[in-house]
Protein backbone atom coordinates (compact mmCIF):
# COMPACT_ATOMS: atom_id res chain seq x y z
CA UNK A 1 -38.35 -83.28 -74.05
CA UNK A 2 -40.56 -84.95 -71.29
CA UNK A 3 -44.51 -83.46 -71.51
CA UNK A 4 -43.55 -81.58 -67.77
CA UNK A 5 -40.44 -80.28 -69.18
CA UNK A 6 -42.64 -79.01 -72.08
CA UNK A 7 -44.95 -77.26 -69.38
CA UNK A 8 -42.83 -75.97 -67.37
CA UNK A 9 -40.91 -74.51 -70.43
CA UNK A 10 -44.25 -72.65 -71.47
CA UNK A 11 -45.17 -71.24 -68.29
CA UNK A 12 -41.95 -69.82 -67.78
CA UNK A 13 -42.25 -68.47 -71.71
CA UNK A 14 -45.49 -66.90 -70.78
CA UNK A 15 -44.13 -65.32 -67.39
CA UNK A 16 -45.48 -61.69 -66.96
CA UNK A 17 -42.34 -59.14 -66.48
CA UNK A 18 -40.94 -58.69 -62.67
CA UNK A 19 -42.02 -55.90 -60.86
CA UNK A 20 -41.12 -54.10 -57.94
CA UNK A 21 -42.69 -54.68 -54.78
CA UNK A 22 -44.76 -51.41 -53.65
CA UNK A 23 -43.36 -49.54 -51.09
CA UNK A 24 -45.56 -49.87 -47.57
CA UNK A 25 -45.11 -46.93 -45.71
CA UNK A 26 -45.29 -47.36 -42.13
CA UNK A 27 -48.15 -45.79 -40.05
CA UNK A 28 -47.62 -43.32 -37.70
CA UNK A 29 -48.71 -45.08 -35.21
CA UNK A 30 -48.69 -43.75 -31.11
CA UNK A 31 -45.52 -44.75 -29.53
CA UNK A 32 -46.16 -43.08 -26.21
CA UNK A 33 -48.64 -45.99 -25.13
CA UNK A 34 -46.93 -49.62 -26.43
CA UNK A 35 -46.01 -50.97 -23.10
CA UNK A 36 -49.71 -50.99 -22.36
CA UNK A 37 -51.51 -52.01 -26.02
CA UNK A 38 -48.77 -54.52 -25.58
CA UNK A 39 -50.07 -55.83 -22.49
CA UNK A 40 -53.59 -55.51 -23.18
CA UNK A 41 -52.98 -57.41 -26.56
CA UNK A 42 -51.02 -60.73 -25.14
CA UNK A 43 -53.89 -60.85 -22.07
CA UNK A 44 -56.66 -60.83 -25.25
CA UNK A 45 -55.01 -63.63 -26.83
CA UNK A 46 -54.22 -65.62 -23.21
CA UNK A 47 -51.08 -65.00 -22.32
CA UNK A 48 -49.25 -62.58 -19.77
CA UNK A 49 -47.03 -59.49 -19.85
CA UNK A 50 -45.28 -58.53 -15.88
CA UNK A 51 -43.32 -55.39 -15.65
CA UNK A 52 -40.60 -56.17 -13.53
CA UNK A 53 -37.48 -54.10 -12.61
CA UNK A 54 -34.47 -56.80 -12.29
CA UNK A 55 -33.80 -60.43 -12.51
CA UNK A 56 -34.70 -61.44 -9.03
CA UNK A 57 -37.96 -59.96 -9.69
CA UNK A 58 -38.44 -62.40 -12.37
CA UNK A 59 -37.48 -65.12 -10.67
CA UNK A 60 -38.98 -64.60 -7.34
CA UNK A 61 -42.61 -64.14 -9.64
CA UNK A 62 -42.00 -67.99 -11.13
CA UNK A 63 -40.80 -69.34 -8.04
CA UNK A 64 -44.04 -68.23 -6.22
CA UNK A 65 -46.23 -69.83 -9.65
CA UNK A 66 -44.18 -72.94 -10.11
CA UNK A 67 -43.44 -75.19 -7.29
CA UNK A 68 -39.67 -76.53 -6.04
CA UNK A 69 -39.29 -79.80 -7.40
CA UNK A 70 -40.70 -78.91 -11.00
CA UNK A 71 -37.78 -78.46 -14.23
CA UNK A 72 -36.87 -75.57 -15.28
CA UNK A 73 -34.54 -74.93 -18.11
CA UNK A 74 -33.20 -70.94 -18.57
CA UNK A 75 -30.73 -70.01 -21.22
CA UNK A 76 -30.54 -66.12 -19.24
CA UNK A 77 -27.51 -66.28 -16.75
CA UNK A 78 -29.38 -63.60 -14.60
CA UNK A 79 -32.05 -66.78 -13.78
CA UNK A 80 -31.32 -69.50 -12.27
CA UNK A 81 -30.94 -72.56 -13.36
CA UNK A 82 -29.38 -70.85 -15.87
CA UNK A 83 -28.49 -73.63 -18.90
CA UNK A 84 -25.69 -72.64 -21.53
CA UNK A 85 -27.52 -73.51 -24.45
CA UNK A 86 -24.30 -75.67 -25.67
CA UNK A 87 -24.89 -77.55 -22.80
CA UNK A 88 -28.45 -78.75 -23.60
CA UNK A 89 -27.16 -81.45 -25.52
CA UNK A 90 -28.96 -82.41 -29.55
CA UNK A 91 -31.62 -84.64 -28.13
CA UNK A 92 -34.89 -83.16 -28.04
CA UNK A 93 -36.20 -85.84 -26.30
CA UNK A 94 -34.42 -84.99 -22.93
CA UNK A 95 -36.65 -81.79 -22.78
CA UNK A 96 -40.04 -83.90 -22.03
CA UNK A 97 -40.13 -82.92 -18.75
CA UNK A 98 -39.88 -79.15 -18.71
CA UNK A 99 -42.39 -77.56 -16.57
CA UNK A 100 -40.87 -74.41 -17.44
CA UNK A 101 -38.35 -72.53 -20.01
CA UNK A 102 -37.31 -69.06 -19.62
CA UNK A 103 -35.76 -67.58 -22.69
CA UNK A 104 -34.93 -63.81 -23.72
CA UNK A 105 -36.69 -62.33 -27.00
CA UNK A 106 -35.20 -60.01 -28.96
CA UNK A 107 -38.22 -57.42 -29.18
CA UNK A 108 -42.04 -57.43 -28.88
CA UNK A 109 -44.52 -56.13 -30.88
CA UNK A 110 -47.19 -53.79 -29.63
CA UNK A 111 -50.06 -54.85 -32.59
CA UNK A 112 -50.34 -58.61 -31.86
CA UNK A 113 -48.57 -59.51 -28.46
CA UNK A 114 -45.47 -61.72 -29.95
CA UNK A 115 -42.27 -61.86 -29.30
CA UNK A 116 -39.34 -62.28 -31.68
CA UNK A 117 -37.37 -65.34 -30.71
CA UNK A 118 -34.41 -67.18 -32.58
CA UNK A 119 -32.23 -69.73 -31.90
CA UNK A 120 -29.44 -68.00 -30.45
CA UNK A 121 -31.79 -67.16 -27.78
CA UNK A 122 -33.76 -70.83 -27.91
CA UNK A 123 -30.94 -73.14 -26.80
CA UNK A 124 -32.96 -75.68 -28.85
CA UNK A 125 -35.35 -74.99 -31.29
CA UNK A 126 -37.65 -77.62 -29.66
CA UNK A 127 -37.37 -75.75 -25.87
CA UNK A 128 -40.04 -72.45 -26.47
CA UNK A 129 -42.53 -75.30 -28.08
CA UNK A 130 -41.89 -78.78 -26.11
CA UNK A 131 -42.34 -77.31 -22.44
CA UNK A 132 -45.27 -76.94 -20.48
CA UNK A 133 -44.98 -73.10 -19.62
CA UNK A 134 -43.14 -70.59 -21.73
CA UNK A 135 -41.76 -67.41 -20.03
CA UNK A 136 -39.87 -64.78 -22.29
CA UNK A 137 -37.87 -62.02 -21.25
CA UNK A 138 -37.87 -58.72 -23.43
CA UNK A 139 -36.92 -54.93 -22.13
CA UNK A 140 -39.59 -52.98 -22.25
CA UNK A 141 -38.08 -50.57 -24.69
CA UNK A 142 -37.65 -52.54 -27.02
CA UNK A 143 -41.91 -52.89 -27.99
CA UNK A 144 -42.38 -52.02 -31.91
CA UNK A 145 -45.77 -50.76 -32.59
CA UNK A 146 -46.67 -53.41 -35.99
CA UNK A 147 -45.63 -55.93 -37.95
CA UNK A 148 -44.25 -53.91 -40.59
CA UNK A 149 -42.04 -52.37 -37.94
CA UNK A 150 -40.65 -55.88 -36.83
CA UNK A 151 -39.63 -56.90 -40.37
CA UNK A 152 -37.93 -53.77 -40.74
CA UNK A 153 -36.11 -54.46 -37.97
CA UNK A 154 -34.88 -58.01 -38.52
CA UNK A 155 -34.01 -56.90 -41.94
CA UNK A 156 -31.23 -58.69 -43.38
CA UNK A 157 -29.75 -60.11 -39.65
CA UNK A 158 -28.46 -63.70 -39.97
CA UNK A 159 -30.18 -65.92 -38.32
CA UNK A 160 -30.39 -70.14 -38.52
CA UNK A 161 -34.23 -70.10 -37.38
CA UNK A 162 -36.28 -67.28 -36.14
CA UNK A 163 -40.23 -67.43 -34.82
CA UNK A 164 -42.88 -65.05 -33.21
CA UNK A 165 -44.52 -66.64 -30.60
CA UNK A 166 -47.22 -65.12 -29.49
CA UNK A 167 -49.01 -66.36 -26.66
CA UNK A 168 -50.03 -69.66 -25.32
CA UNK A 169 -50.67 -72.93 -27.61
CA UNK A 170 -54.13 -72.61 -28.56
CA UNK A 171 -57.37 -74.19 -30.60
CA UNK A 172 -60.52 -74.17 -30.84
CA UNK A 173 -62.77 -76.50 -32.40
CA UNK A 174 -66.43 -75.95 -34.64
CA UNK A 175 -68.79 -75.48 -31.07
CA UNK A 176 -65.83 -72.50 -30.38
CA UNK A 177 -64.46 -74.29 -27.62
CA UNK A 178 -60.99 -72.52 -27.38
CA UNK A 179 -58.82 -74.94 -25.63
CA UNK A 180 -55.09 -73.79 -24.34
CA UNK A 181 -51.54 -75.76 -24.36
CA UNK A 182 -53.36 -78.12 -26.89
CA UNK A 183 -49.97 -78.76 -28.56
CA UNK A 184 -47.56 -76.50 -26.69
CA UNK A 185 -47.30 -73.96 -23.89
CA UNK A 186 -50.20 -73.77 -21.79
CA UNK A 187 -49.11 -70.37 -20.79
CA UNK A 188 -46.69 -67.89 -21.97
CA UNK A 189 -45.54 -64.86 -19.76
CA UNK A 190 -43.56 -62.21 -21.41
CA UNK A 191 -41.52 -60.31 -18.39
CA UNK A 192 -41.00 -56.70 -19.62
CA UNK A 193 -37.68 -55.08 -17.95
């Protein structure tokens, strides 16, 4: 027996017994107002929530912020140029150029300002990361109030690769300089519908 084999075999020998995790019961926290803390909570962190009422809303709002000419890629068929994510091709290297990429979430969550995102949604896992602007698309009703709410919501779904994003790329260094879109997004707008 090798000397790690020999350590490994005493910490496992000297394991203290399993235990259940404790159960975390969720707060009752105010539903009534999670469109708003939601709002207030991405804008403290740098990004934006719009309440819109229909696609062309959405659309007409980015087409008035980001100029003809610039790339867009959308994996929503209500917004144009709306890209099957099959059709985006493997190469994450052909997504250098995105000005822009408009993807649904599946939920947001009222505590923190992010958005539950997974590659069903992403088209490629590089797109919500690699492109200058992020814009996500969530209806409004579907705001959880905490964290603890999210996980209980994702539960056991099957997924390849899930993320919260929550707003733009961001750091700051020692003199608390916060700098934005230092290695992603410079902006992130979450359209509530």
């Amino acid at each position: 027996m090798t000397s790690r084999e020999k350590i490994l075999a005493t910490v496992k020998k000297n394991q203290p017994a399993g235990q259940d995790l404790p159960e975390i019961p969720l707060s009752s926290t105010e539903t009534s107002n999670l469109i708003q803390q939601f709002v207030r909570t991405l804008g403290n962190i740098g990004g934006t929530a719009i309440e819109v009422n229909n696609w062309s809303e959405i659309h007409s709002t980015l087409a008035d912020r980001f100029p003809a000419g610039t790339r867009w890629i959308s994996t929503i068929p209500g917004i144009e140029p709306a890209n099957s994510p099959a059709g985006l091709g493997y190469d994450p290297h052909t997504f250098e150029n995105v000005t822009l990429s408009i993807l649904k979430g599946h939920f947001g969550v009222a505590e923190n300002g992010a958005v539950w995102i997974t590659d069903e949604c992403m088209g490629d896992r590089a797109l919500p990361f690699i492109c200058e602007h992020l814009a996500l698309v969530i209806r409004a009703e579907d705001i959880l109030p905490t964290m603890h709410h999210a996980y209980e919501k994702i539960g056991t779904n099957s997924y390849h690769f899930g993320t919260f994003i929550a707003g733009p790329s961001k750091t700051a260094d020692i003199e608390q300089s916060l700098v934005l879109g230092a290695h992603g997004p410079k902006s992130m707008t979450v359209f509530l519908i």
